[in-house]
C-alpha atoms as a PDB file:
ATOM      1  CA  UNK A   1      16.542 -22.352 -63.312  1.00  0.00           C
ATOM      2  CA  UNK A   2      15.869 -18.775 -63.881  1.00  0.00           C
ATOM      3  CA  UNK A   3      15.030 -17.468 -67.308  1.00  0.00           C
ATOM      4  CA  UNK A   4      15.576 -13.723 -67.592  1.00  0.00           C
ATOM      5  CA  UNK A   5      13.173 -12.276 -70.451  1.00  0.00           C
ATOM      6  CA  UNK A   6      12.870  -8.817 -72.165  1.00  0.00           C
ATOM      7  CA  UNK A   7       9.365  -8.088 -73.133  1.00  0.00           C
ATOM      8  CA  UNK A   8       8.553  -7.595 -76.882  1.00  0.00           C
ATOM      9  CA  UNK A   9       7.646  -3.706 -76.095  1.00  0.00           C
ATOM     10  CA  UNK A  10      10.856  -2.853 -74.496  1.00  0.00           C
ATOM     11  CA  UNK A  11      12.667  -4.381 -77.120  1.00  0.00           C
ATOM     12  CA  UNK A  12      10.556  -2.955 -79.895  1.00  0.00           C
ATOM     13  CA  UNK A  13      11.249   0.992 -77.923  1.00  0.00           C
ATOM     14  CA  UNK A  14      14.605   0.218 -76.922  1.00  0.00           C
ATOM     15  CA  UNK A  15      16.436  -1.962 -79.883  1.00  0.00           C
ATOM     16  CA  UNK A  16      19.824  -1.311 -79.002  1.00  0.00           C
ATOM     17  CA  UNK A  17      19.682  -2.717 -75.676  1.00  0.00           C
ATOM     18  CA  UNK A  18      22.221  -4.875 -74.457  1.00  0.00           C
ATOM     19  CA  UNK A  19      22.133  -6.521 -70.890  1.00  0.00           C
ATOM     20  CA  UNK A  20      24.770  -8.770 -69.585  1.00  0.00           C
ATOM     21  CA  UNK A  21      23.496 -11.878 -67.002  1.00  0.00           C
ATOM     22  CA  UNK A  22      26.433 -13.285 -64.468  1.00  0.00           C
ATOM     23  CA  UNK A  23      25.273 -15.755 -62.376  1.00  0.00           C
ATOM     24  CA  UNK A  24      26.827 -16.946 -59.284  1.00  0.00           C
ATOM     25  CA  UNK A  25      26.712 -20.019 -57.792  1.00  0.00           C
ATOM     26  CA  UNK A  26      28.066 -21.003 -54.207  1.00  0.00           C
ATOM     27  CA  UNK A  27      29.054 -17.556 -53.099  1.00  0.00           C
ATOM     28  CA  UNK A  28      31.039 -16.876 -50.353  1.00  0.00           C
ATOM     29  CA  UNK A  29      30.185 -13.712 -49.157  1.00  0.00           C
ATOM     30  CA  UNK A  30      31.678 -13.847 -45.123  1.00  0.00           C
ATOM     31  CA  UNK A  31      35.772 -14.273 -46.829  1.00  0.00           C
ATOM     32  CA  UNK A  32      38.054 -11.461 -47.368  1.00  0.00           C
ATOM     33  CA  UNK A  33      37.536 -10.151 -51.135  1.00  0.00           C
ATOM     34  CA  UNK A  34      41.177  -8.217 -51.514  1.00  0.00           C
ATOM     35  CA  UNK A  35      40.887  -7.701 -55.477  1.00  0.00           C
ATOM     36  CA  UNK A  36      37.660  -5.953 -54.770  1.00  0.00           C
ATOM     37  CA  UNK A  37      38.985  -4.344 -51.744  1.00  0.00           C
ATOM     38  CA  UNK A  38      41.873  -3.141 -53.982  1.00  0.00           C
ATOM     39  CA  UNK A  39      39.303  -2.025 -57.056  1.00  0.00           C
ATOM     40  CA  UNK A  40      37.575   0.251 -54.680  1.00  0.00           C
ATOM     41  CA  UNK A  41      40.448   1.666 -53.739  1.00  0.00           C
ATOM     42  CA  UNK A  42      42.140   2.408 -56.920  1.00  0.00           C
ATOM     43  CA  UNK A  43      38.820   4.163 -57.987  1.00  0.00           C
ATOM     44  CA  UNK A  44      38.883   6.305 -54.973  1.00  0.00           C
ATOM     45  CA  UNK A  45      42.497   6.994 -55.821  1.00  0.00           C
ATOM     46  CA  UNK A  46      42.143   8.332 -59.454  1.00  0.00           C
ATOM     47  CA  UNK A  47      38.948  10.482 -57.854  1.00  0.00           C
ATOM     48  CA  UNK A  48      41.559  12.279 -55.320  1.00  0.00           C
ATOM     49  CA  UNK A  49      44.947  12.550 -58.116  1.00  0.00           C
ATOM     50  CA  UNK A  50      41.998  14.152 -60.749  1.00  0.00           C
ATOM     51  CA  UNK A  51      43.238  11.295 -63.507  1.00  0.00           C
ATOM     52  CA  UNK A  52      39.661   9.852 -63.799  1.00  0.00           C
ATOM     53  CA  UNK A  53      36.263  11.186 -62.587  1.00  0.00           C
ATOM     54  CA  UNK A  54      32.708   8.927 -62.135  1.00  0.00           C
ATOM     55  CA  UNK A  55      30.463   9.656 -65.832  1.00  0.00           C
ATOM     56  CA  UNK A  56      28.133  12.656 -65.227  1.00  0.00           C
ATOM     57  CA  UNK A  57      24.697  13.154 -67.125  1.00  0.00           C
ATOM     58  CA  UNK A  58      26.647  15.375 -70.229  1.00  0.00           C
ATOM     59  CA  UNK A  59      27.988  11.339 -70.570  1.00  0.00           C
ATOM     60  CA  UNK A  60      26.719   9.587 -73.638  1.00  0.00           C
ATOM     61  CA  UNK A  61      26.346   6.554 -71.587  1.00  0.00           C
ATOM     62  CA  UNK A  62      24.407   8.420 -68.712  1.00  0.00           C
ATOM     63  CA  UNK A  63      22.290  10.903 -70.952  1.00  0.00           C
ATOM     64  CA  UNK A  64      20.975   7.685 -73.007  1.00  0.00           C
ATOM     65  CA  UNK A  65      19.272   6.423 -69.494  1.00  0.00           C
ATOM     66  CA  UNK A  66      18.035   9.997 -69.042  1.00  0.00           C
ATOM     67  CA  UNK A  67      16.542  10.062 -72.230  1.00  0.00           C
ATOM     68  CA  UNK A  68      14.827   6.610 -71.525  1.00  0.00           C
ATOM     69  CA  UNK A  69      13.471   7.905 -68.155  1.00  0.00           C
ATOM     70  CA  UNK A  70      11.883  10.473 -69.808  1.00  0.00           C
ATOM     71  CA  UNK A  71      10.411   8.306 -72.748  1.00  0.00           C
ATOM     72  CA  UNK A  72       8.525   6.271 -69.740  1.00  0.00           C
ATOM     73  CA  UNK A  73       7.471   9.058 -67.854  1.00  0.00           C
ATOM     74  CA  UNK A  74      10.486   9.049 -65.161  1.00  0.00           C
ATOM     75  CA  UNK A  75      12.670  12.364 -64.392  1.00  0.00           C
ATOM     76  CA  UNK A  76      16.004  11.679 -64.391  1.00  0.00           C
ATOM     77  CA  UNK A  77      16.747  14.472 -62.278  1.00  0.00           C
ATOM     78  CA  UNK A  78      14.746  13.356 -59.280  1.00  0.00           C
ATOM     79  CA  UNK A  79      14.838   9.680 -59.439  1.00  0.00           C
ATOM     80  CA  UNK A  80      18.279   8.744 -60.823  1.00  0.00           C
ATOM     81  CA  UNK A  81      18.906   5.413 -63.401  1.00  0.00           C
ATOM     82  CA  UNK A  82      21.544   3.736 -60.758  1.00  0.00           C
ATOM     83  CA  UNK A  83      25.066   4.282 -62.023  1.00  0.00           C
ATOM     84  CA  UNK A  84      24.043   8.432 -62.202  1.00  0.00           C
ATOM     85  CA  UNK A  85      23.519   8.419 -58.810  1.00  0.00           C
ATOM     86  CA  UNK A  86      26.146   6.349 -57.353  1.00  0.00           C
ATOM     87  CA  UNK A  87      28.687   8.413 -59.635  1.00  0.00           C
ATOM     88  CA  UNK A  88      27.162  11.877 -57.993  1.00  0.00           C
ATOM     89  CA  UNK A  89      28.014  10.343 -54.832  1.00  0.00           C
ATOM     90  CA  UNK A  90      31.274   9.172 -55.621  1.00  0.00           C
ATOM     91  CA  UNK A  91      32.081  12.459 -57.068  1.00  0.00           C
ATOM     92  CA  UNK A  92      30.282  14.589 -53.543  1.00  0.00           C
ATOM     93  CA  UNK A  93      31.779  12.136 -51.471  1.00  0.00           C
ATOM     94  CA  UNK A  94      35.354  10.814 -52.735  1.00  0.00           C
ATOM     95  CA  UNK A  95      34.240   7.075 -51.833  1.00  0.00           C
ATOM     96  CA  UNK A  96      32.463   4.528 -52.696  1.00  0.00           C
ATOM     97  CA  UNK A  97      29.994   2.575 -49.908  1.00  0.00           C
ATOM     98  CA  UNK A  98      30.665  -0.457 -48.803  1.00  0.00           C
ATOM     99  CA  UNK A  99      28.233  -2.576 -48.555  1.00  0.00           C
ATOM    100  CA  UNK A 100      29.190  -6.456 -48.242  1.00  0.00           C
ATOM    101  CA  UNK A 101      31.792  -8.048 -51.093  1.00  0.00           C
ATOM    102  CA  UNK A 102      29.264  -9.082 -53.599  1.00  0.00           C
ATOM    103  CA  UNK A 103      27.163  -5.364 -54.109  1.00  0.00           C
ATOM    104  CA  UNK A 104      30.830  -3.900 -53.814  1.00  0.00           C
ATOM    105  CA  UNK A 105      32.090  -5.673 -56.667  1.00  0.00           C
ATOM    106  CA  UNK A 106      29.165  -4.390 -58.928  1.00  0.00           C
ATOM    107  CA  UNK A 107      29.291  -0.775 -57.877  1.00  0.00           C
ATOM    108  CA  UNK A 108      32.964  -0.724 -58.628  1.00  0.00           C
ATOM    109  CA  UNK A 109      32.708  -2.089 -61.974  1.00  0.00           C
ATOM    110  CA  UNK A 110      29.277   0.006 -62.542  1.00  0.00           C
ATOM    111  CA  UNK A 111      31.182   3.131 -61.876  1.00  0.00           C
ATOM    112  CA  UNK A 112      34.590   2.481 -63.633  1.00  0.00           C
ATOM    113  CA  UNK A 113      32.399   2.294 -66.870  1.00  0.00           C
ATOM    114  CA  UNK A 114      29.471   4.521 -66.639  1.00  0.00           C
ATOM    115  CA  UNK A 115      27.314   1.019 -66.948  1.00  0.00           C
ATOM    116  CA  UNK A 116      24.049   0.583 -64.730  1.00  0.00           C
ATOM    117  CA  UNK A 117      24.596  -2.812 -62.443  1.00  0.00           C
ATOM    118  CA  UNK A 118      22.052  -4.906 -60.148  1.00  0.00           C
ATOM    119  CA  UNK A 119      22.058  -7.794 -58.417  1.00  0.00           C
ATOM    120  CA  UNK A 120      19.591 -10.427 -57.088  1.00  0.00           C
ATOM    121  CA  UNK A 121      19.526 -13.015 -54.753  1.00  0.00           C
ATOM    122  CA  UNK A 122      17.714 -16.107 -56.760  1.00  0.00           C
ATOM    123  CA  UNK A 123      17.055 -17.987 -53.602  1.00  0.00           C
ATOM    124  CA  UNK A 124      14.254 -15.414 -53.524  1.00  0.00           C
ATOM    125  CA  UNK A 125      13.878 -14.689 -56.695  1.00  0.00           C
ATOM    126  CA  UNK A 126      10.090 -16.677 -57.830  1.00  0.00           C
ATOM    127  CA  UNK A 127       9.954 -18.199 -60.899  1.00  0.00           C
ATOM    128  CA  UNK A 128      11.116 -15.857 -64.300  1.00  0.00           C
ATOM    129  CA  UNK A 129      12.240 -12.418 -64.202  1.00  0.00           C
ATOM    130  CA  UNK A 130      10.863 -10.079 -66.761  1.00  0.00           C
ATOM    131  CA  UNK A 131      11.748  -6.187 -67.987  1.00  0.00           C
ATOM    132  CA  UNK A 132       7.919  -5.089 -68.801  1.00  0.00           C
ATOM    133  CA  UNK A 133       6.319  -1.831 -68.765  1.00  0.00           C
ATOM    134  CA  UNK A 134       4.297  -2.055 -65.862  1.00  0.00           C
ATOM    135  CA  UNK A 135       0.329  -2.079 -65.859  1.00  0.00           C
ATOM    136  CA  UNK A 136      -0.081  -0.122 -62.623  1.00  0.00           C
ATOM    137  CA  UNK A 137      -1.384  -3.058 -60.385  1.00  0.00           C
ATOM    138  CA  UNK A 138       2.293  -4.436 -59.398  1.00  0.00           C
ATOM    139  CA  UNK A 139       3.829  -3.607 -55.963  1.00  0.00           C
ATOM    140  CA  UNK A 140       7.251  -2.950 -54.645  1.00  0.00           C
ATOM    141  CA  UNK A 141       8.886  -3.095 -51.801  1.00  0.00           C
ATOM    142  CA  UNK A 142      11.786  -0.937 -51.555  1.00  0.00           C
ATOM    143  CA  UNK A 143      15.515  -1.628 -50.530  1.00  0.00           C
ATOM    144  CA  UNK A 144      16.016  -0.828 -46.572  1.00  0.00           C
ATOM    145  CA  UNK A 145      12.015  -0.546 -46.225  1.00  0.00           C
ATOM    146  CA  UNK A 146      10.108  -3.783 -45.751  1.00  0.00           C
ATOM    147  CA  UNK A 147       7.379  -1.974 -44.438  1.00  0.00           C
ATOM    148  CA  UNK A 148       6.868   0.626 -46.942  1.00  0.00           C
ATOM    149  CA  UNK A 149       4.650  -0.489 -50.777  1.00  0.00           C
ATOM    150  CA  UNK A 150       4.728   1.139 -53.835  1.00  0.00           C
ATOM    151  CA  UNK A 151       3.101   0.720 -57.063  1.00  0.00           C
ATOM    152  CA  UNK A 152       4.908   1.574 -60.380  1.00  0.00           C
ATOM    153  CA  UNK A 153       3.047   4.055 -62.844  1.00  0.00           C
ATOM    154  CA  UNK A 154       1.869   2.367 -65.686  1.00  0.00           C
ATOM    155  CA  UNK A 155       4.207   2.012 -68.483  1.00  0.00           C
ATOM    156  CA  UNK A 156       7.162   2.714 -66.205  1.00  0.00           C
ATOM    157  CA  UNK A 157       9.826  -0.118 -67.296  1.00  0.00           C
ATOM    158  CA  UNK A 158      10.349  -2.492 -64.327  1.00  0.00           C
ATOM    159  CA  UNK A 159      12.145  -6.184 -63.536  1.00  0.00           C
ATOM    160  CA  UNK A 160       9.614  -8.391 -62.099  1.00  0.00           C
ATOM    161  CA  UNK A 161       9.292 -11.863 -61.030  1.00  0.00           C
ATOM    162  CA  UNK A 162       6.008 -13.746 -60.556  1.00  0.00           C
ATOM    163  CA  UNK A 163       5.667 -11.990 -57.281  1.00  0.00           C
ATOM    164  CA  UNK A 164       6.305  -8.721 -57.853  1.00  0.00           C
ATOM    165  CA  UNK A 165       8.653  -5.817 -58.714  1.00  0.00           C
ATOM    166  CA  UNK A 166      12.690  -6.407 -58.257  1.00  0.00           C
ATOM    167  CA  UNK A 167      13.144  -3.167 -59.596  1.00  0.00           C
ATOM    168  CA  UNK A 168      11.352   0.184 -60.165  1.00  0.00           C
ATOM    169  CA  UNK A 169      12.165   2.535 -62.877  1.00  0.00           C
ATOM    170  CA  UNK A 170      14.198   0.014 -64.881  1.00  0.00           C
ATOM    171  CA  UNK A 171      17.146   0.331 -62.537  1.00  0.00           C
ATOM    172  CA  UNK A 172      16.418   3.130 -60.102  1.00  0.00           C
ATOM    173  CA  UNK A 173      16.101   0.979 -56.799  1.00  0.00           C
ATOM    174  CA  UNK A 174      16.051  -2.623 -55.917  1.00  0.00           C
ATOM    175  CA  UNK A 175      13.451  -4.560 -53.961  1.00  0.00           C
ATOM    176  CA  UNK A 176      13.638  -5.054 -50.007  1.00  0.00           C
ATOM    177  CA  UNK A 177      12.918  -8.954 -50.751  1.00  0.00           C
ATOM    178  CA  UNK A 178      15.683  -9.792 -53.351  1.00  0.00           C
ATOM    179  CA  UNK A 179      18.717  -7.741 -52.012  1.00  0.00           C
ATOM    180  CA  UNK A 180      22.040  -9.130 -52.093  1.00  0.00           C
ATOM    181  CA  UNK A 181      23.737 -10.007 -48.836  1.00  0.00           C
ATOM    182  CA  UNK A 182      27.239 -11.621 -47.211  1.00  0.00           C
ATOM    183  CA  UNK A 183      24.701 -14.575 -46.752  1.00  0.00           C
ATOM    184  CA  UNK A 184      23.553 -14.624 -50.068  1.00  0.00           C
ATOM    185  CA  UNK A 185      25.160 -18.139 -52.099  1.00  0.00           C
ATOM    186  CA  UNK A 186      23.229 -17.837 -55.178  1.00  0.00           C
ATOM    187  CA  UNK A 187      23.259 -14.607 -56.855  1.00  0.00           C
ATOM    188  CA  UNK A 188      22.872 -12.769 -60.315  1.00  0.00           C
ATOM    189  CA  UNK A 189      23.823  -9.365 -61.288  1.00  0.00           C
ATOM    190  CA  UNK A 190      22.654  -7.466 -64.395  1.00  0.00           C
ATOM    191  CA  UNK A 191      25.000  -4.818 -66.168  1.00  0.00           C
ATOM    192  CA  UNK A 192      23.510  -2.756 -68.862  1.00  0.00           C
ATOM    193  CA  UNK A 193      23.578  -0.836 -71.958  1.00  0.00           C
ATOM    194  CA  UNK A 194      20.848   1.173 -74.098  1.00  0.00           C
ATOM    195  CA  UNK A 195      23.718   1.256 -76.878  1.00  0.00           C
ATOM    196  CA  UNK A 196      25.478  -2.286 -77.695  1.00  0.00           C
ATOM    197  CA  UNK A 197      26.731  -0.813 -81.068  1.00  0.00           C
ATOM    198  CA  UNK A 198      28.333   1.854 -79.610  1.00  0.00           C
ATOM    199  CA  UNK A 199      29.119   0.467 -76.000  1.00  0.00           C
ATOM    200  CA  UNK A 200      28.685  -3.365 -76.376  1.00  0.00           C
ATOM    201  CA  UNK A 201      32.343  -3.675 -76.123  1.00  0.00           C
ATOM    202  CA  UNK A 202      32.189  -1.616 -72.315  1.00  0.00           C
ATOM    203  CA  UNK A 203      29.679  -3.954 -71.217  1.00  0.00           C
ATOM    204  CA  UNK A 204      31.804  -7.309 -72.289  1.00  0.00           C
ATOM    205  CA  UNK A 205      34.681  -5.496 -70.609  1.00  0.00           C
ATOM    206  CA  UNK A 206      32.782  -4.780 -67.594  1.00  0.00           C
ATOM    207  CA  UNK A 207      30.723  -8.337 -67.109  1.00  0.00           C
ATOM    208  CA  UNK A 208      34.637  -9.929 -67.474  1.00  0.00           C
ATOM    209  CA  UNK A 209      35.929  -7.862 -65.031  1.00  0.00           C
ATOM    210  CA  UNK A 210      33.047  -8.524 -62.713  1.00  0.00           C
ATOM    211  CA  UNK A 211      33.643 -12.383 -62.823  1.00  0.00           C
ATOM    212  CA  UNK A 212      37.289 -11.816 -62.621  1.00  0.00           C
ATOM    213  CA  UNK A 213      36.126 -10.075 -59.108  1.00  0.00           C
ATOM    214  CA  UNK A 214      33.193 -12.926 -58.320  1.00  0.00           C
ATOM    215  CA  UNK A 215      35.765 -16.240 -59.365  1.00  0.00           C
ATOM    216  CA  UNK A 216      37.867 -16.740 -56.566  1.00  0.00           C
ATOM    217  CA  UNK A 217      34.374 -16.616 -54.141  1.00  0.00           C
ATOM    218  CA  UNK A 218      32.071 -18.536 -55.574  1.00  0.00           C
ATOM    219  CA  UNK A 219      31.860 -22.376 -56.868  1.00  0.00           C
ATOM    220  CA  UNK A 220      30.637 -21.247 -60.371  1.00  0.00           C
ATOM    221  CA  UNK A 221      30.045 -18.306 -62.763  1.00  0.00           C
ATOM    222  CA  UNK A 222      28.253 -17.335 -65.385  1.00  0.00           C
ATOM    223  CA  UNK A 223      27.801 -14.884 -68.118  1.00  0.00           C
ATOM    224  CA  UNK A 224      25.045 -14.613 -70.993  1.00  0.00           C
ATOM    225  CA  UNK A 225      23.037 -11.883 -72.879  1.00  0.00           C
ATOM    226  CA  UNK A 226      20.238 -10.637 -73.512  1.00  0.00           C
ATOM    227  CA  UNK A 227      19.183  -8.438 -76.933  1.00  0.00           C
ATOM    228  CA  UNK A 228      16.026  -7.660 -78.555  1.00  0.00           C
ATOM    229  CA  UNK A 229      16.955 -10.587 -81.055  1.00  0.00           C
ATOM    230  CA  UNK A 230      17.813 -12.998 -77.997  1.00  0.00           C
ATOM    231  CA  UNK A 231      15.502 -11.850 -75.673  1.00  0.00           C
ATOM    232  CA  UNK A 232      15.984 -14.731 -73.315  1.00  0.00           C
ATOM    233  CA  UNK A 233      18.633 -16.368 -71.176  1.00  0.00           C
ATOM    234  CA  UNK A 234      18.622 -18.624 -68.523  1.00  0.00           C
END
């Protein structure tokens, strides 16, 4: 079993913080998905009729990741928190990308509500997965280059398991070794918030919709949270 873990110092600078933890278990990732299918879709659809439009950085939920990237020595501008950048693309592009059902799910959910959203695969996840600052010594491989390593400036806020870094920047970029793919059976995604008492009820909304999308696939879900006052979950 996993246990997911917020350091003391991140939850100390960022009190607020709300992350929700959906684990899946016996994934089917090779079978049609049609309700995700059909959430992409709609998304795309509002885009094009102008009734709803991706959250920009003048969003409170996207300017309170900004303002986190700076506090750790990131610039939001250059190396965008997750759900900024996939919502610049939606809005460039008119689309979402697909990917395989599982990643699809997330970025459709992560988009509808402004929320950052990761996944995992635990089969090579080792041993517990931590948000830290990071000392400077870790490594990282990033997604789509297994050949390329990286080392996180020191107090940049990463996820890490006991090999190394799953992601950089808190939720910039995954890792190369942990990505999520239509083989993947054992996965968990992360959804996020800097502000639970303003947008605690977003992220419940989201994580439900998520398993609503992950149910009919996979043998089990899921969900539980972490806060700065239940920093742990497994």
């Amino acid at each position: 079993m996993t246990t997911f873990r917020i350091s003391p110092a991140v939850a100390n600078a960022f009190p607020d913080t709300l992350i929700a933890v959906v684990t899946a278990t016996g994934l089917r990732g090779h079978e049609p998905w049609p309700a995700t299918t059909t959430a992409l879709e709609d998304l795309e659809r509002q885009l094009a009729d102008n009734t709803w439009a991706p959250a920009d950085e003048a969003d409170p939920r996207i300017e309170a990741w900004h303002t986190a990237y700076r506090s750790f020595g990131t610039n939001p501008r250059r190396i965008r928190p997750s759900v900024d950048a996939l919502g610049r693309r939606m809005a460039k592009k008119g689309t979402l990308p697909r990917i395989n059902p599982a990643v699809d799910s997330y970025n459709a959910v992560s988009v509808r509500h402004g929320l950052p959203a990761g996944a995992f695969d635990l089969d090579h996840v080792t041993g517990d997965v931590e948000i830290r600052h990071a000392d400077g010594t870790e490594t990282f491989t990033p997604l789509g280059e297994p050949d390329t390593v990286e080392h996180p400036k020191p107090g940049e806020i990463i996820y890490t398991d006991t090999t190394d870094v799953l992601t950089r920047h808190w939720n910039h970029r995954d890792a190369h070794r942990t990505r999520v793919t239509e083989n993947s059976t054992h996965v968990v995604f992360v959804l996020e918030t800097l502000h639970a008492t303003r947008d605690g009820h977003l992220l419940k909304t989201a994580a439900a919709e998520l398993q609503e999308l992950l149910v009919p696939h996979t043998d089990q879900t899921q969900v539980l949270y972490l806060t700065p006052e239940h920093p742990e979950a497994d």
